[in-house]
Protein backbone atom coordinates (compact mmCIF):
# COMPACT_ATOMS: atom_id res chain seq x y z
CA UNK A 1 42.71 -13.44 20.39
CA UNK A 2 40.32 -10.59 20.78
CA UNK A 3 36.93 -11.35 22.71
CA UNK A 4 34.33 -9.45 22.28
CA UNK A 5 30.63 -9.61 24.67
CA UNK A 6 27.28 -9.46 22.66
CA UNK A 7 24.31 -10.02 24.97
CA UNK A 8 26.01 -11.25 27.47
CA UNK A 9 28.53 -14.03 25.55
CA UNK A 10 31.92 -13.93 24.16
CA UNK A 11 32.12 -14.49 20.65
CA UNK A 12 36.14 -14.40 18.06
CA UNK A 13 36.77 -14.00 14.91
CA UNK A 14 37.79 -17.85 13.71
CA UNK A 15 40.23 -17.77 10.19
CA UNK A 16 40.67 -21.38 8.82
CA UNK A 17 43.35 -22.24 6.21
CA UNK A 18 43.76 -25.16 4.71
CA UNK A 19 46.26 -25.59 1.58
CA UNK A 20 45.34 -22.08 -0.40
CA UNK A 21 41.74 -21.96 0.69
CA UNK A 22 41.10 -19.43 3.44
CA UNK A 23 37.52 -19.51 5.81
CA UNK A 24 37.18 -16.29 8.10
CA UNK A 25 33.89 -17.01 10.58
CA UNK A 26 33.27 -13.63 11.83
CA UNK A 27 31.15 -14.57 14.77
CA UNK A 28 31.94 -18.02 16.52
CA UNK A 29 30.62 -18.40 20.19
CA UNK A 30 33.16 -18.93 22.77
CA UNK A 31 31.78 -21.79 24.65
CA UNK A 32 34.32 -22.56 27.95
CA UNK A 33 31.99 -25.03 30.00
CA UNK A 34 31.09 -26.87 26.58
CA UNK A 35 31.92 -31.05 27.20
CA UNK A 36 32.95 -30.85 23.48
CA UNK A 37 34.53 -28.78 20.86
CA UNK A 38 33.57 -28.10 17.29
CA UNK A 39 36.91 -27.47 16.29
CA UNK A 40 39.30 -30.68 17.68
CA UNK A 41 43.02 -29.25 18.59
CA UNK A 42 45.38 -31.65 17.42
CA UNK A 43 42.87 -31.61 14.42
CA UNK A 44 43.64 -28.24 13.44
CA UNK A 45 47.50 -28.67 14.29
CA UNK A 46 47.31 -31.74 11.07
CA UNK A 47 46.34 -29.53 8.30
């Protein structure tokens, strides 16, 4: 995973597959002290 620091933050490229359709989110904010998560884990293992 590369990080990369805009103002400050730490932001990754996110790709999401499911089935044939691809999603690439260029800039997704790295959040580490964040009580909850957009994108679940075990979630993302299912598909």
């Amino acid at each position: 995973m590369k990080i990369r620091m805009r103002d400050g933050l730490p932001f990754v490229k996110v790709t999401l597959i499911h089935q044939e359709t691809v999603l690439e989110i260029e800039e997704v904010l790295l959040d580490t002290g964040s009580a909850s998560t957009i994108f679940s884990y075990t979630r993302s293992l299912s598909f």
